[in-house]
C-alpha atoms as a PDB file:
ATOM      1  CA  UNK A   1     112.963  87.118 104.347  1.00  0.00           C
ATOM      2  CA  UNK A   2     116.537  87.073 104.477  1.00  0.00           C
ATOM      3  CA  UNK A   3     118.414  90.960 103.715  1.00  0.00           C
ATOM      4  CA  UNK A   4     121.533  91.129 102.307  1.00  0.00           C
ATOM      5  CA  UNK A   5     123.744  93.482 104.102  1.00  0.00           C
ATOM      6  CA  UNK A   6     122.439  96.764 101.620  1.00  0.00           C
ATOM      7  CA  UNK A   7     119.213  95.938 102.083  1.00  0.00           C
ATOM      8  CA  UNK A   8     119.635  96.418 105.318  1.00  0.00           C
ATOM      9  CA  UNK A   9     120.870  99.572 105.570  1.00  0.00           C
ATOM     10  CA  UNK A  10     118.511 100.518 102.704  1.00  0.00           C
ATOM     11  CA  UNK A  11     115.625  99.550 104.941  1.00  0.00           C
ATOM     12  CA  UNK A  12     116.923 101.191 108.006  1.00  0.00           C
ATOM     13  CA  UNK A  13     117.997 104.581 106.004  1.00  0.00           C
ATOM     14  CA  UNK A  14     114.457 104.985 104.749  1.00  0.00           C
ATOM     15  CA  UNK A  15     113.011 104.250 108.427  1.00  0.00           C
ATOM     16  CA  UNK A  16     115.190 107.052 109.857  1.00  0.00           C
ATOM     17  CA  UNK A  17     114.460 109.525 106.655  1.00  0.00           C
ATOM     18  CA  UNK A  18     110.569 109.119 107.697  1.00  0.00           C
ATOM     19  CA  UNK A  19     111.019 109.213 111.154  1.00  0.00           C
ATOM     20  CA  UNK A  20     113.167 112.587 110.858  1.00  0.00           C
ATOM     21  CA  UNK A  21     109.901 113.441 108.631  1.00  0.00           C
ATOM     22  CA  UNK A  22     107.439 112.653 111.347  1.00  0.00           C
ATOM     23  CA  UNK A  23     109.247 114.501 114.264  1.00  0.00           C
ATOM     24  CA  UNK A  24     109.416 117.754 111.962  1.00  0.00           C
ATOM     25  CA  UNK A  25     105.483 117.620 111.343  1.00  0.00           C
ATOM     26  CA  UNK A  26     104.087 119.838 113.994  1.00  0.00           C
ATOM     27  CA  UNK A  27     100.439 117.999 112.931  1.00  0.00           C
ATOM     28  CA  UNK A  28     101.756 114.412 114.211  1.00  0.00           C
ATOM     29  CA  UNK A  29     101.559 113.154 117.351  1.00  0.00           C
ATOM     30  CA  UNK A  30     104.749 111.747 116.660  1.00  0.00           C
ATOM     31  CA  UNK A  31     106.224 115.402 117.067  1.00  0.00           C
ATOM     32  CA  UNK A  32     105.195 116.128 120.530  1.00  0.00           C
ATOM     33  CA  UNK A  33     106.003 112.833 121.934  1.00  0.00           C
ATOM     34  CA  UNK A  34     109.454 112.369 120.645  1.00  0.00           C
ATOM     35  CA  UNK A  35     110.364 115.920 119.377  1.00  0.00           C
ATOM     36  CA  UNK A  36     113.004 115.003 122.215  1.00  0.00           C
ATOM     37  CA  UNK A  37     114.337 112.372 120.160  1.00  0.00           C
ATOM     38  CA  UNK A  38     114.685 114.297 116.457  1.00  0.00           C
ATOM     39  CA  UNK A  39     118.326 115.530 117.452  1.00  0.00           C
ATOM     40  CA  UNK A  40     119.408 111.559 117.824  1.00  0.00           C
ATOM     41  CA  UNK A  41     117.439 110.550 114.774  1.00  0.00           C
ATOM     42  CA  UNK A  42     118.975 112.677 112.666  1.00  0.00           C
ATOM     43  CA  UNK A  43     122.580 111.740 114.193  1.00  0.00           C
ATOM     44  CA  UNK A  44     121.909 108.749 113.801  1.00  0.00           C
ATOM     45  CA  UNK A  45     120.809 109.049 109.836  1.00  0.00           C
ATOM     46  CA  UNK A  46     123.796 111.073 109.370  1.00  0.00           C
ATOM     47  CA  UNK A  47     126.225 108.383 110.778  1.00  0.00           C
ATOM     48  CA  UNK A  48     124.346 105.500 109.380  1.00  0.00           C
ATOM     49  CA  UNK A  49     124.617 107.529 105.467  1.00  0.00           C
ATOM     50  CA  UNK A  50     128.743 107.924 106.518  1.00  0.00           C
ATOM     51  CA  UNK A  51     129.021 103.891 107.044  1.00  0.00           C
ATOM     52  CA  UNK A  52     130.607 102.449 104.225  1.00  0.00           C
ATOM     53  CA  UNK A  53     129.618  99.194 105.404  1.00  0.00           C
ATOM     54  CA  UNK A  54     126.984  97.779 107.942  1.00  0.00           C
ATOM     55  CA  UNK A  55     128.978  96.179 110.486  1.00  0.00           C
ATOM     56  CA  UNK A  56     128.556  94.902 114.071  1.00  0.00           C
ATOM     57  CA  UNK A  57     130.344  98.231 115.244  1.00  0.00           C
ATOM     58  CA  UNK A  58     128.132 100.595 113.132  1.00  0.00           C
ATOM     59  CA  UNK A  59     125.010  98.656 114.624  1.00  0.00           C
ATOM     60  CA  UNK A  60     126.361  99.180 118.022  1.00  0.00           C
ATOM     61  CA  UNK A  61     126.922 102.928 117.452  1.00  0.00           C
ATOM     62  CA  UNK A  62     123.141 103.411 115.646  1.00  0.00           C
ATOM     63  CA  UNK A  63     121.351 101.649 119.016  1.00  0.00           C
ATOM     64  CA  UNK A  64     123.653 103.790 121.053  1.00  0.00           C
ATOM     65  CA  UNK A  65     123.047 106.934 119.265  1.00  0.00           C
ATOM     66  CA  UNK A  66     119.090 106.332 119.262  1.00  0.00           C
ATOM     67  CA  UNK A  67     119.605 105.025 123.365  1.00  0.00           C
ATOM     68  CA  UNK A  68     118.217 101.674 122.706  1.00  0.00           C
ATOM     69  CA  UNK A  69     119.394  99.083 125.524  1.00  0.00           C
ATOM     70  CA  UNK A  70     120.327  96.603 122.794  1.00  0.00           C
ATOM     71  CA  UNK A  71     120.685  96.145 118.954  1.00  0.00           C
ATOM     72  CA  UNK A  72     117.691  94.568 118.569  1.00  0.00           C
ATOM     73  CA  UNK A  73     115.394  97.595 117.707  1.00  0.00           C
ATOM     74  CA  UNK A  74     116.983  98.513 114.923  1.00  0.00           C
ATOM     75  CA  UNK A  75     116.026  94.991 113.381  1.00  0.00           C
ATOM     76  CA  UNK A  76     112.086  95.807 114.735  1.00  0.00           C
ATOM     77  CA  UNK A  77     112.519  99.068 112.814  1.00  0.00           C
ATOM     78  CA  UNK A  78     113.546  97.409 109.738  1.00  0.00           C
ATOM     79  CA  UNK A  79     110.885  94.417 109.829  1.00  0.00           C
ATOM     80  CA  UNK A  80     108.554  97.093 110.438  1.00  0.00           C
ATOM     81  CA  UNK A  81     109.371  99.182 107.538  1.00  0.00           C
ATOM     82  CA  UNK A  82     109.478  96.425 105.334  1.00  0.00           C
ATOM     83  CA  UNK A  83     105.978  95.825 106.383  1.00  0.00           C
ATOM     84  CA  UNK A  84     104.598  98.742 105.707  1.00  0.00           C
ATOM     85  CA  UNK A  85     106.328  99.207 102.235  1.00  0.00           C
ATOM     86  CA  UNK A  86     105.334  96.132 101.378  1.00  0.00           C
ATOM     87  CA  UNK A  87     101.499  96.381 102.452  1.00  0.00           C
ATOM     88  CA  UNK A  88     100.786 100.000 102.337  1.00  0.00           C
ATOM     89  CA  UNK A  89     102.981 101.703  99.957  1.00  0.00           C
ATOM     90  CA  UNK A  90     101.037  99.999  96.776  1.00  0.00           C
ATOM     91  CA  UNK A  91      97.612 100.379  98.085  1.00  0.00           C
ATOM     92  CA  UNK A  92      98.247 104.453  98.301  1.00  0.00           C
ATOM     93  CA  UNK A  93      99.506 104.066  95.366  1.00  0.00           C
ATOM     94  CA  UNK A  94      96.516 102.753  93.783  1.00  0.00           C
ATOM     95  CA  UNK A  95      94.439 105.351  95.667  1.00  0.00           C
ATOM     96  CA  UNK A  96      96.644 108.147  94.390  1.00  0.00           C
ATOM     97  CA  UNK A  97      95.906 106.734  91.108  1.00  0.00           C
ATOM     98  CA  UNK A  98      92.712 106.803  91.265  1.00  0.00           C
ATOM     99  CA  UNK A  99      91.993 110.560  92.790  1.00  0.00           C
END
């Protein structure tokens, strides 16, 4: 599936938002592994909201900001999120529903 360039940062956006999330709930596992990391996510969010543009640069800043070794990540966090919207998102929807 090919993303257009606000896709992208849609897709990314919404990762960080419910990562922030996770590493604020004290009930996650999530929270005591990378409580460590919540200052960067949220850095990261808040730089990634300021783009006006996706570019190379603003990629290179994100994986930076986050200390990934490469840009690459932030393309696994994306495909992943996509994933799970696509797959999971509808079926708690239906279950929601249906409560």
């Amino acid at each position: 599936m090919l993303l257009s360039q606000e896709e992208f940062k849609q897709s990314l956006t919404s990762c960080l938002r419910h990562l922030a999330q996770m590493s604020e709930d004290r009930l996650l596992d999530f929270h005591t592994d990378y409580r460590h990391a919540r200052q960067a996510i949220v850095a990261a969010l808040g730089y990634l909201e300021d783009a006006e543009s996706l570019t190379y640069e603003v990629c290179t800043v994100l994986a930076s900001n986050l200390r990934f070794r490469r840009m690459y990540p932030l393309f696994e966090l994306v495909d992943k999120t996509i994933h799970i919207e696509e797959q999971f998102l509808p079926e708690l929807d239906i279950f929601r529903c249906a409560s």
